[in-house]
N, C-alpha and C. Protein backbone atom coordinates (compact mmCIF):
# COMPACT_ATOMS: atom_id res chain seq x y z
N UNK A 1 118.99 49.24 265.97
CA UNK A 1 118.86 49.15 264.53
C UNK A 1 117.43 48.72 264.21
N UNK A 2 116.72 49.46 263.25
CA UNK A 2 115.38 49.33 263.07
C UNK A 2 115.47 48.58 261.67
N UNK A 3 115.00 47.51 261.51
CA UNK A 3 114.79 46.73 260.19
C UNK A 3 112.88 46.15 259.64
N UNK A 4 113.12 46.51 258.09
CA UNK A 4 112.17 46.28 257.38
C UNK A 4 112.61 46.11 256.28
N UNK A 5 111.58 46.10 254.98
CA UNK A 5 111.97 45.47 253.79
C UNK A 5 111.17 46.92 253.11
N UNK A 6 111.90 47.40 252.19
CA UNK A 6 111.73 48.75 251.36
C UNK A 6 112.18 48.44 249.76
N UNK A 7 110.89 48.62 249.43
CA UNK A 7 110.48 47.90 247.91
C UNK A 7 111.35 46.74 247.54
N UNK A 8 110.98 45.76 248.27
CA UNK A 8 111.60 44.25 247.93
C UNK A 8 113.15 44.14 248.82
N UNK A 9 113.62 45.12 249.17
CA UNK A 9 114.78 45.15 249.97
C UNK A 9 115.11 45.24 250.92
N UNK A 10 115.49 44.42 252.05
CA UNK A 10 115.74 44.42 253.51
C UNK A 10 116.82 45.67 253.45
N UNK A 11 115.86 46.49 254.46
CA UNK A 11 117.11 47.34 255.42
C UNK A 11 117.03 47.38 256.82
N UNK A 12 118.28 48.28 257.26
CA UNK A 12 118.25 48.20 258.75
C UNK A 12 118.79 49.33 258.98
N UNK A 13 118.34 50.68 259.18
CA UNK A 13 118.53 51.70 259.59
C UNK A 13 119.01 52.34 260.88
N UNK A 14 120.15 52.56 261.12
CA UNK A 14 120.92 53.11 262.57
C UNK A 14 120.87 54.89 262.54
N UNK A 15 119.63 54.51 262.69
CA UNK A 15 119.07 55.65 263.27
C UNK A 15 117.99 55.86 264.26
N UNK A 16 117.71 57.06 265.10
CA UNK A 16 116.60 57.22 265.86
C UNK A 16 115.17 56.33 265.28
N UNK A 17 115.09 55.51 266.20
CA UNK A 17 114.02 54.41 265.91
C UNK A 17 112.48 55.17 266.00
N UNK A 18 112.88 56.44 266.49
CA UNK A 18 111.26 57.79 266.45
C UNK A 18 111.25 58.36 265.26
N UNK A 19 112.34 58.25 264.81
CA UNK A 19 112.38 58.77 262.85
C UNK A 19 111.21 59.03 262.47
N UNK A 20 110.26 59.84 261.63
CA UNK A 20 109.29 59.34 260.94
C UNK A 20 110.13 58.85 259.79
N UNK A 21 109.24 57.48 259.16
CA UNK A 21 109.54 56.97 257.99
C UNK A 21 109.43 57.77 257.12
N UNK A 22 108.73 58.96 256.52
CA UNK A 22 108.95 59.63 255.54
C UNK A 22 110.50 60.01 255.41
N UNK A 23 111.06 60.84 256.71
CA UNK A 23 112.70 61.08 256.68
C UNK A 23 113.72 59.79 256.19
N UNK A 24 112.68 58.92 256.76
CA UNK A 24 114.26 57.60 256.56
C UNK A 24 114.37 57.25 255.41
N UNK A 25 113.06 57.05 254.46
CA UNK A 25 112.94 56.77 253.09
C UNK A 25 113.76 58.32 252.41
N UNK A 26 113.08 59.27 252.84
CA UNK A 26 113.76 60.15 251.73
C UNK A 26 115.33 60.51 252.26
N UNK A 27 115.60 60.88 253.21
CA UNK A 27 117.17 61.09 254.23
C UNK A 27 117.88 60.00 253.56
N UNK A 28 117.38 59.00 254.35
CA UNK A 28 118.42 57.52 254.63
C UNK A 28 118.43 56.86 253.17
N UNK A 29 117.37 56.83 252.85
CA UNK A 29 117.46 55.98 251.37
C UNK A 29 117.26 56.26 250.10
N UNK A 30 117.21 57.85 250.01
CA UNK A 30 117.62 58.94 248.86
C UNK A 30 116.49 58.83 247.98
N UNK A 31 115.17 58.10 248.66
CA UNK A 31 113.76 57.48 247.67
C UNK A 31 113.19 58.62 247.81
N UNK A 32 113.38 59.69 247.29
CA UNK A 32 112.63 60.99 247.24
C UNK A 32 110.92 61.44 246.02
N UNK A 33 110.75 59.96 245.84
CA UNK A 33 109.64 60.20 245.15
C UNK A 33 108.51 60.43 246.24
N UNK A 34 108.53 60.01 247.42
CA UNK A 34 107.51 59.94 249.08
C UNK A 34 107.58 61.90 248.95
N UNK A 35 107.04 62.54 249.03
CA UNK A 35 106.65 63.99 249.13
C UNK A 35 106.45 64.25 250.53
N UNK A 36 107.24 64.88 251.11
CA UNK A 36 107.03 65.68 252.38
C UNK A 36 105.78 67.13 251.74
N UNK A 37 104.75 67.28 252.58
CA UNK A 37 103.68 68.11 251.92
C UNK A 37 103.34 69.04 253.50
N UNK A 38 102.71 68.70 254.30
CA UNK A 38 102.14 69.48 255.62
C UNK A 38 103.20 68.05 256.66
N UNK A 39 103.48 67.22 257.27
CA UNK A 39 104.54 66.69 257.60
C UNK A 39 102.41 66.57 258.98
N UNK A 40 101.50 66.64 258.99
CA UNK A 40 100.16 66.72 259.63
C UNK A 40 99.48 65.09 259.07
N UNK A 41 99.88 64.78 258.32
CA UNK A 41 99.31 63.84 257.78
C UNK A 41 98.04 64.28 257.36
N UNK A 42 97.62 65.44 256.84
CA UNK A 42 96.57 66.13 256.45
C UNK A 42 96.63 65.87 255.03
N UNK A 43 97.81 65.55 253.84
CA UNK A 43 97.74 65.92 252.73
C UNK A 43 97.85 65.08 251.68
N UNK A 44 98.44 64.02 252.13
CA UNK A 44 98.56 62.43 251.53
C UNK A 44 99.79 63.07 251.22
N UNK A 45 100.50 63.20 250.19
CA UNK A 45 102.02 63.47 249.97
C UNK A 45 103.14 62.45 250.05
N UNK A 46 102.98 62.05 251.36
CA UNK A 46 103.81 61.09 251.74
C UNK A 46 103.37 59.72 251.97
N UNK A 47 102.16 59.55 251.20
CA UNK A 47 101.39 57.96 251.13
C UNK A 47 102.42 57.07 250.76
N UNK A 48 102.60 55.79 251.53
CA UNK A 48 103.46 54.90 250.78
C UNK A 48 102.24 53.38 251.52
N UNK A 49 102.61 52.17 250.86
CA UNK A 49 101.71 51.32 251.11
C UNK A 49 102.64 50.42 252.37
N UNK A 50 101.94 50.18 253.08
CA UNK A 50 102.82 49.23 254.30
C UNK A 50 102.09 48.32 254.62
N UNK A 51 102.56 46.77 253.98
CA UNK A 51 102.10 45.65 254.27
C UNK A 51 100.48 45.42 253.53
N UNK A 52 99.78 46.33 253.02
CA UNK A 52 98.79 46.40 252.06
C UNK A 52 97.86 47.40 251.98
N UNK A 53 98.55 48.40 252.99
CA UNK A 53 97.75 49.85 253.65
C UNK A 53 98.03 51.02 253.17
N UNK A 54 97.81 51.84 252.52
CA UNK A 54 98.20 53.48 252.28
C UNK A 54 98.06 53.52 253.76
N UNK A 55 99.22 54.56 253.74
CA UNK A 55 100.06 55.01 254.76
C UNK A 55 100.35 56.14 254.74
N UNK A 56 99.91 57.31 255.67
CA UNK A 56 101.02 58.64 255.87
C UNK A 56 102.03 58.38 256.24
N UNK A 57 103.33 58.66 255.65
CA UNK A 57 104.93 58.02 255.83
C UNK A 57 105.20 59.27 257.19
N UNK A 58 104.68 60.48 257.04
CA UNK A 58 104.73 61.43 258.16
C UNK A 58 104.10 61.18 259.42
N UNK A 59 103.71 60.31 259.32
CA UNK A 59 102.90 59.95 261.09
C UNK A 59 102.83 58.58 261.52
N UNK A 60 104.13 58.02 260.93
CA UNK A 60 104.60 56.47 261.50
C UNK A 60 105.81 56.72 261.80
N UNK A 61 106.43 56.13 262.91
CA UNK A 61 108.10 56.28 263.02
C UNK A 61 108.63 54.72 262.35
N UNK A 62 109.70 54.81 262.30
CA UNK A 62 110.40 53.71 261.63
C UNK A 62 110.14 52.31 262.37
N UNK A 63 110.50 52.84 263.79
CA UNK A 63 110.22 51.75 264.69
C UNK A 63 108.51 50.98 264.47
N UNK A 64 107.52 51.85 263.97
CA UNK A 64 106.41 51.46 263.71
C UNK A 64 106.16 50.64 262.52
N UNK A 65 107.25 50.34 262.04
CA UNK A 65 106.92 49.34 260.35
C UNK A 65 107.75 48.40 260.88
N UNK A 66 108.83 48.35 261.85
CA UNK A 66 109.74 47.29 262.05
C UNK A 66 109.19 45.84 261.75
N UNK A 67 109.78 45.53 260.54
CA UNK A 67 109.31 43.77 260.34
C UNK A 67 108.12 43.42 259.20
N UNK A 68 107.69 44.94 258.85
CA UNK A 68 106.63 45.31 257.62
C UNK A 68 107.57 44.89 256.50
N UNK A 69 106.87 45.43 254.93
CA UNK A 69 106.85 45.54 253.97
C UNK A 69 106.21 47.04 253.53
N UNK A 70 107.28 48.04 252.99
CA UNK A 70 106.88 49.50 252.83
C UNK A 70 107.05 49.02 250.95
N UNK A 71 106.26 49.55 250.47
CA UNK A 71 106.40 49.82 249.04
C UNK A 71 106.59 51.31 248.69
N UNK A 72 107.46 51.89 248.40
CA UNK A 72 107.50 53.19 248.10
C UNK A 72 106.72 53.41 246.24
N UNK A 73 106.59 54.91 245.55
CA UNK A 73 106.70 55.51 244.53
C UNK A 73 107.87 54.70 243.85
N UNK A 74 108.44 54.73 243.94
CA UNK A 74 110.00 53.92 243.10
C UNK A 74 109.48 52.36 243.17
N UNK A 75 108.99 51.55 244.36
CA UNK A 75 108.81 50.74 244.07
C UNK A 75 107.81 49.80 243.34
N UNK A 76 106.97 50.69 243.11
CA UNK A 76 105.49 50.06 242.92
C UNK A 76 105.89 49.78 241.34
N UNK A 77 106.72 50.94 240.22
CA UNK A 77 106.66 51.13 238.90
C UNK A 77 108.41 51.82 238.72
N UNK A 78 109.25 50.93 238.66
CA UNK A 78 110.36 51.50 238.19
C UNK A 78 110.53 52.47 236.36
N UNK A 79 109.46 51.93 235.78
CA UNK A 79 109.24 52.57 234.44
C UNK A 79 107.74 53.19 234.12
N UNK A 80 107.32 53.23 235.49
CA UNK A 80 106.00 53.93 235.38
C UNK A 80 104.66 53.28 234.30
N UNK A 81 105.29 52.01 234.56
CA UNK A 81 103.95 50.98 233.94
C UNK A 81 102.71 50.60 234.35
N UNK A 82 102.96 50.98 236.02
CA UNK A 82 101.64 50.69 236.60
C UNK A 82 100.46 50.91 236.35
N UNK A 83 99.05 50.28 236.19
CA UNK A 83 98.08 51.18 235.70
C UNK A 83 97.38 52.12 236.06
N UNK A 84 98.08 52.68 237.45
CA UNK A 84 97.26 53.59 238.11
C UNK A 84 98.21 54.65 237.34
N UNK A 85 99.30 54.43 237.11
CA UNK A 85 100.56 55.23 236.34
C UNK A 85 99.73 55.78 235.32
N UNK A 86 99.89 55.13 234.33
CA UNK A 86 99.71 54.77 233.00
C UNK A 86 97.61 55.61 232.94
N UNK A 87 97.14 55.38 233.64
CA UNK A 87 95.29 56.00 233.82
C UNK A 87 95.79 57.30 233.98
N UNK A 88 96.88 57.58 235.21
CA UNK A 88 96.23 59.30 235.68
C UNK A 88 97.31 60.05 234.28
N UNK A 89 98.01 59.74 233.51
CA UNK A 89 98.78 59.84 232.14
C UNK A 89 97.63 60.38 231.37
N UNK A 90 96.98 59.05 230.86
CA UNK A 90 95.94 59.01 230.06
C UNK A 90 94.41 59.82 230.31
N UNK A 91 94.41 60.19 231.28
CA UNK A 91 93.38 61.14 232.02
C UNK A 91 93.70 62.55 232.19
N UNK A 92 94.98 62.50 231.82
CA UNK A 92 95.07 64.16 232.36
C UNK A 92 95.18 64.53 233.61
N UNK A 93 95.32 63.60 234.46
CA UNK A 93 95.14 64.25 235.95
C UNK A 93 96.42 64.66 236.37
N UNK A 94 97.65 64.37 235.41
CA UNK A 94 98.59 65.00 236.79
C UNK A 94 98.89 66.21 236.15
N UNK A 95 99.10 67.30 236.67
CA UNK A 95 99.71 68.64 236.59
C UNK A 95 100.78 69.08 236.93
N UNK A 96 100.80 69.58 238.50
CA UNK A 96 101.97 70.06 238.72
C UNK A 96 103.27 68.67 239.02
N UNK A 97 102.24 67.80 239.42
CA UNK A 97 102.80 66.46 240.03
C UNK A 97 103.66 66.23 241.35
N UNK A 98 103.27 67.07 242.09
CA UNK A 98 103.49 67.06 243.67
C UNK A 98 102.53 65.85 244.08
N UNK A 99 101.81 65.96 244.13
CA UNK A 99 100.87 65.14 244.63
C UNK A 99 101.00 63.65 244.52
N UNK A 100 100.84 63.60 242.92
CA UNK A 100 101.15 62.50 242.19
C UNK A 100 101.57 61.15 242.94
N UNK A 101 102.27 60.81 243.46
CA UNK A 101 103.23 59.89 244.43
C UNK A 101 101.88 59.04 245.15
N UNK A 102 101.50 59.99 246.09
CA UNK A 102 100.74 59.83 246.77
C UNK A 102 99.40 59.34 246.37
N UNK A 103 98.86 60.38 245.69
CA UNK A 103 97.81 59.75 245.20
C UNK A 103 97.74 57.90 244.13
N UNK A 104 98.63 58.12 243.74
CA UNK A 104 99.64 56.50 242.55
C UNK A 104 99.43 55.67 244.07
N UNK A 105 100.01 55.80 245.46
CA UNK A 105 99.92 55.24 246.26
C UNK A 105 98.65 54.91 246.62
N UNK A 106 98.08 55.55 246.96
CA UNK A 106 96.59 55.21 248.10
C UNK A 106 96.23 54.78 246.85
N UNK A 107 95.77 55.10 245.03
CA UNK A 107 95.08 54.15 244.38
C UNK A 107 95.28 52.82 244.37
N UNK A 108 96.76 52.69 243.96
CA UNK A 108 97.23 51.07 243.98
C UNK A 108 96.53 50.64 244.83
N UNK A 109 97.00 50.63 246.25
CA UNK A 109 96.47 49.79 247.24
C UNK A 109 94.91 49.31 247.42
N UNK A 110 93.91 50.53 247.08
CA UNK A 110 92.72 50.59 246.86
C UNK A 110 92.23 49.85 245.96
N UNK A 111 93.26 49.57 244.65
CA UNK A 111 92.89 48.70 243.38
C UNK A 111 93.21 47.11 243.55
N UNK A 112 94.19 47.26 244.18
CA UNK A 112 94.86 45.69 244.54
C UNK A 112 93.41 44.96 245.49
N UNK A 113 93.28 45.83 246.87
CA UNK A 113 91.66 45.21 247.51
C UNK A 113 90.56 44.59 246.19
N UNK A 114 90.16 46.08 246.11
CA UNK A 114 88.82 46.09 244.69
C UNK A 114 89.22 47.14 243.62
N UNK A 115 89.32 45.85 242.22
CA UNK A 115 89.54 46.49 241.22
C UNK A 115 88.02 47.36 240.70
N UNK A 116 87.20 47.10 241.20
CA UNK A 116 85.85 48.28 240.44
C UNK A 116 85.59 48.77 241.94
N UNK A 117 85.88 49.35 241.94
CA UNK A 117 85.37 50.36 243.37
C UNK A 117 84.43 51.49 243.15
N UNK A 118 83.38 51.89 243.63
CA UNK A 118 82.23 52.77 243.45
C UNK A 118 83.28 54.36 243.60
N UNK A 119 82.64 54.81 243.34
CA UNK A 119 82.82 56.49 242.94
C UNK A 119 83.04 56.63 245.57
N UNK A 120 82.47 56.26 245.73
CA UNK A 120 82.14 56.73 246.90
C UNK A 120 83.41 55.71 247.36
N UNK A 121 83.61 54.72 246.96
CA UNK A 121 84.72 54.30 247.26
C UNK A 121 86.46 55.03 247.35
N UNK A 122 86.26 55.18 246.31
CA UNK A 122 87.40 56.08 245.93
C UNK A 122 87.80 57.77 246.71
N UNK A 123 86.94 58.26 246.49
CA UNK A 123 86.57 59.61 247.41
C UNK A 123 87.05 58.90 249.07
N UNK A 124 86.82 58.01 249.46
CA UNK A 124 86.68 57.96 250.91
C UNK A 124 88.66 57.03 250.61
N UNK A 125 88.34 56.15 249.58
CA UNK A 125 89.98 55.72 249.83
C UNK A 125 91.50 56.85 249.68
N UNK A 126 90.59 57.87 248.67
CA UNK A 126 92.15 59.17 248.53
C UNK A 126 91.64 60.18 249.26
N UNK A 127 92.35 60.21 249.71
CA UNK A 127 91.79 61.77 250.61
C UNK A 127 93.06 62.27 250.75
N UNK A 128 93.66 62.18 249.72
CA UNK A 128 95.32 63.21 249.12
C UNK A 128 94.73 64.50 248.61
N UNK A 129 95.27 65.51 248.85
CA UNK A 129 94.73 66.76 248.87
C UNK A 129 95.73 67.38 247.59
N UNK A 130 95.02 67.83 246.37
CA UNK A 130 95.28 68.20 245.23
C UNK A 130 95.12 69.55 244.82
N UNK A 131 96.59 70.67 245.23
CA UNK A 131 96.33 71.96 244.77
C UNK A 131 95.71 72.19 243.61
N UNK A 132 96.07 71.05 242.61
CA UNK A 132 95.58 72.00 241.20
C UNK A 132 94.01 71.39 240.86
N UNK A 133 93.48 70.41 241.72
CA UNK A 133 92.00 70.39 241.82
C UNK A 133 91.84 69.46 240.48
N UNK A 134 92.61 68.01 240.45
CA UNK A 134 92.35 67.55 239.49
C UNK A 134 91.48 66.43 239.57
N UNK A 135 90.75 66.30 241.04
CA UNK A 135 89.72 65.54 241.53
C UNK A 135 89.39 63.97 240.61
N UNK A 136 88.39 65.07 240.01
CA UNK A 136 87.47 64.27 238.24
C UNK A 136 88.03 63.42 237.78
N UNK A 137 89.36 63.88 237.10
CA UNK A 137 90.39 62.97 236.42
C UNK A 137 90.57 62.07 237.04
N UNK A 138 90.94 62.24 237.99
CA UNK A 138 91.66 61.23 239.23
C UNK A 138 90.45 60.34 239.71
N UNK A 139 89.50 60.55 239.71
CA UNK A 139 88.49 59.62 239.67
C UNK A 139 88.25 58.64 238.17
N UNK A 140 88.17 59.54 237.20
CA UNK A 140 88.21 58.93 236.27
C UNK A 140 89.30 57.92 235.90
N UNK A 141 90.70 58.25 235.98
CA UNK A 141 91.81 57.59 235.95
C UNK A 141 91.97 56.49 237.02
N UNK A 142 91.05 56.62 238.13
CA UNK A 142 91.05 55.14 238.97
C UNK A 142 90.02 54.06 238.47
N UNK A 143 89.29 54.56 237.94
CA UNK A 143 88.21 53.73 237.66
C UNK A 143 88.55 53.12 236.33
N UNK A 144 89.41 53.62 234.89
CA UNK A 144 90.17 53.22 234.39
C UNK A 144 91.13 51.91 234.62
N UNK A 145 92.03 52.95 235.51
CA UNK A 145 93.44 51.55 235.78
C UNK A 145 92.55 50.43 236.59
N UNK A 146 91.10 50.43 237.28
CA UNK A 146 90.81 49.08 237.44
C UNK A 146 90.33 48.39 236.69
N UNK A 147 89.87 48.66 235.45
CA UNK A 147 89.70 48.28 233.98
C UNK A 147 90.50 47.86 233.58
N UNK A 148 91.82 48.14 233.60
CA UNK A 148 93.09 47.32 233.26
C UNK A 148 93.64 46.63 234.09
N UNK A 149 93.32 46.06 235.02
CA UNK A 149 93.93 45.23 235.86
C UNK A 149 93.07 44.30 236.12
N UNK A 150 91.56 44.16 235.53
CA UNK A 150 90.69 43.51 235.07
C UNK A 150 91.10 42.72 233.87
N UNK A 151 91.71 43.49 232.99
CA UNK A 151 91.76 43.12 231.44
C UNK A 151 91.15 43.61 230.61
N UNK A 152 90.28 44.75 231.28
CA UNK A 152 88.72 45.30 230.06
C UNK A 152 89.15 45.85 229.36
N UNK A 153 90.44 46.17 229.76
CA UNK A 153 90.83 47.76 228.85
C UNK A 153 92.42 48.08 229.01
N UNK A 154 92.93 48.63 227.81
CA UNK A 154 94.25 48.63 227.62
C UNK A 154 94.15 50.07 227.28
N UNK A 155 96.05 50.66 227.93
CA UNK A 155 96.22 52.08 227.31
C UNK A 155 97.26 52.27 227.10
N UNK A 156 97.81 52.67 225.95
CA UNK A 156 98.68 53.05 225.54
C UNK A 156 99.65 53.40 226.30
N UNK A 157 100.98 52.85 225.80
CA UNK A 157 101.58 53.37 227.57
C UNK A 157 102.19 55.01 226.92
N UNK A 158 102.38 55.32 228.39
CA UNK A 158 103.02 56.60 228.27
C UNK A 158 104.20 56.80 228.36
N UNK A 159 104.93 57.20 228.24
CA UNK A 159 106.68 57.10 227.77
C UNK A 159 107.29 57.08 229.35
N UNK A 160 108.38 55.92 229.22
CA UNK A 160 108.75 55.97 230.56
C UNK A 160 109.68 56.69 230.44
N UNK A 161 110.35 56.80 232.06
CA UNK A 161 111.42 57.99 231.77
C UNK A 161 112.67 57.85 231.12
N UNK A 162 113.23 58.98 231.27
CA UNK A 162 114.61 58.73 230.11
C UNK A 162 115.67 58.37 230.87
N UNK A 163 115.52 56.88 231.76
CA UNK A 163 116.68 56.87 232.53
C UNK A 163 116.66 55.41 232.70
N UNK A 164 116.88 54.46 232.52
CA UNK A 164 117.22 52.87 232.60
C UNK A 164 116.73 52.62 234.16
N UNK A 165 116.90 51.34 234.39
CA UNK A 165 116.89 50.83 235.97
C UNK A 165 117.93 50.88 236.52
N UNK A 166 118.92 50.37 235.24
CA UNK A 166 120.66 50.11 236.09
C UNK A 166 121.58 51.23 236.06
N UNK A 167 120.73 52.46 235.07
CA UNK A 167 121.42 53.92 235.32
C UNK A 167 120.67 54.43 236.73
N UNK A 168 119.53 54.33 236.85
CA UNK A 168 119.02 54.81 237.96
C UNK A 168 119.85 54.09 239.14
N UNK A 169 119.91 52.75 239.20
CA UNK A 169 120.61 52.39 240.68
C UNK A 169 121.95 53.12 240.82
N UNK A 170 122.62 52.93 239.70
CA UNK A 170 123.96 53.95 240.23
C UNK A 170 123.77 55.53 240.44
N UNK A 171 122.75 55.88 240.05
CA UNK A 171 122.81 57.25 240.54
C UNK A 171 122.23 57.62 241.94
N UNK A 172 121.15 56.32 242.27
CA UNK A 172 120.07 56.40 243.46
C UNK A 172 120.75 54.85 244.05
N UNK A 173 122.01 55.26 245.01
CA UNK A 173 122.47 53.55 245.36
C UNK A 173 121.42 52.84 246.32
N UNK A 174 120.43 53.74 246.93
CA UNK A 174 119.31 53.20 247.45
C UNK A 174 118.47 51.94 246.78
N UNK A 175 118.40 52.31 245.18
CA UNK A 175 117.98 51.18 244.39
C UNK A 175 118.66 49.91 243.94
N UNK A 176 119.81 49.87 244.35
CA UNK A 176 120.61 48.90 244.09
C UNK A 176 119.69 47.51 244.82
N UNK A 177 120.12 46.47 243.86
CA UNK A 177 119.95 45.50 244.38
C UNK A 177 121.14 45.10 245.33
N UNK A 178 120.45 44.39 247.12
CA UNK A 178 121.30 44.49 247.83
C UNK A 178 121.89 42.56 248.59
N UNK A 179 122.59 42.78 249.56
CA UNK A 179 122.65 41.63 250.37
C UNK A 179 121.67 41.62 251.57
């Protein structure tokens, strides 16, 4: 039995301890916001933060977080308040929103280190690979949400989704609060 803590919640997974964690989060714990993309760790997709790290969830096995702290997409912003949320909204950067997850991932973590991070910073911290080429934005929208997590700057939030926390846990029992 492989155990860790997945967005604030101890689990213990009885499964192949070679799992990659991308499968166990999305398989085992129905957290399907983590994007399976090239499964190469080439594409970010499956970024989730572990212990304070963007992470390819495709090129760690489960057994490799044993005793971590994984923050998934679901966990970082249950109403999509976060300000990396709330910037790439206000920027325009998401499109098709495949990506999205991932990229929300590797920024957070990048913002939590250093909230003003240089342009060269950023470029070298996402290296999530964006079919619809929304780069700019996504630069712009990081450099933003560290403006708000500063205090410099406030944005309007953007409408969260149309689904509660305590409708979401019963539909996603993964989110339940547990023992």
């Amino acid at each position: 039995m492989t155990k860790f803590t997945v967005n604030n919640q101890p689990v213990a997974y009885q499964i192949d301890p070679d799992t990659p964690l991308l499968w166990a989060l999305r398989d085992a714990s129905n957290l399907t916001g983590t994007k399976y993309g090239c499964g190469t760790g080439d594409c970010g997709a499956c970024m989730v933060d572990i212990d304070g790290r963007a992470v390819m969830s495709c090129q760690i096995s489960i057994k490799g977080v044993e005793g971590s702290f994984v923050t998934t997409i679901e966990g970082l912003s249950r109403d999509r308040s976060h300000p990396v949320q709330q910037a790439l909204v206000a920027e325009g950067a998401i499109m098709c929103g495949f990506c999205t997850p991932g990229i929300v991932m590797a920024a957070a973590v990048l913002l939590k280190a250093n909230p003003k991070p240089s342009d060269a910073d950023i470029d070298s911290a996402i290296s999530n690979l964006c079919r619809c080429g929304t780069y700019p934005r996504v630069r712009r929208a990081i450099h933003r949400a560290g403006r708000v997590m500063l205090g410099l700057e406030r944005i309007a939030a953007a409408p969260p989704p149309g689904i509660s926390a305590e409708d979401a846990a019963r539909t996603v029992p993964a989110l339940e609060g547990g023992d």
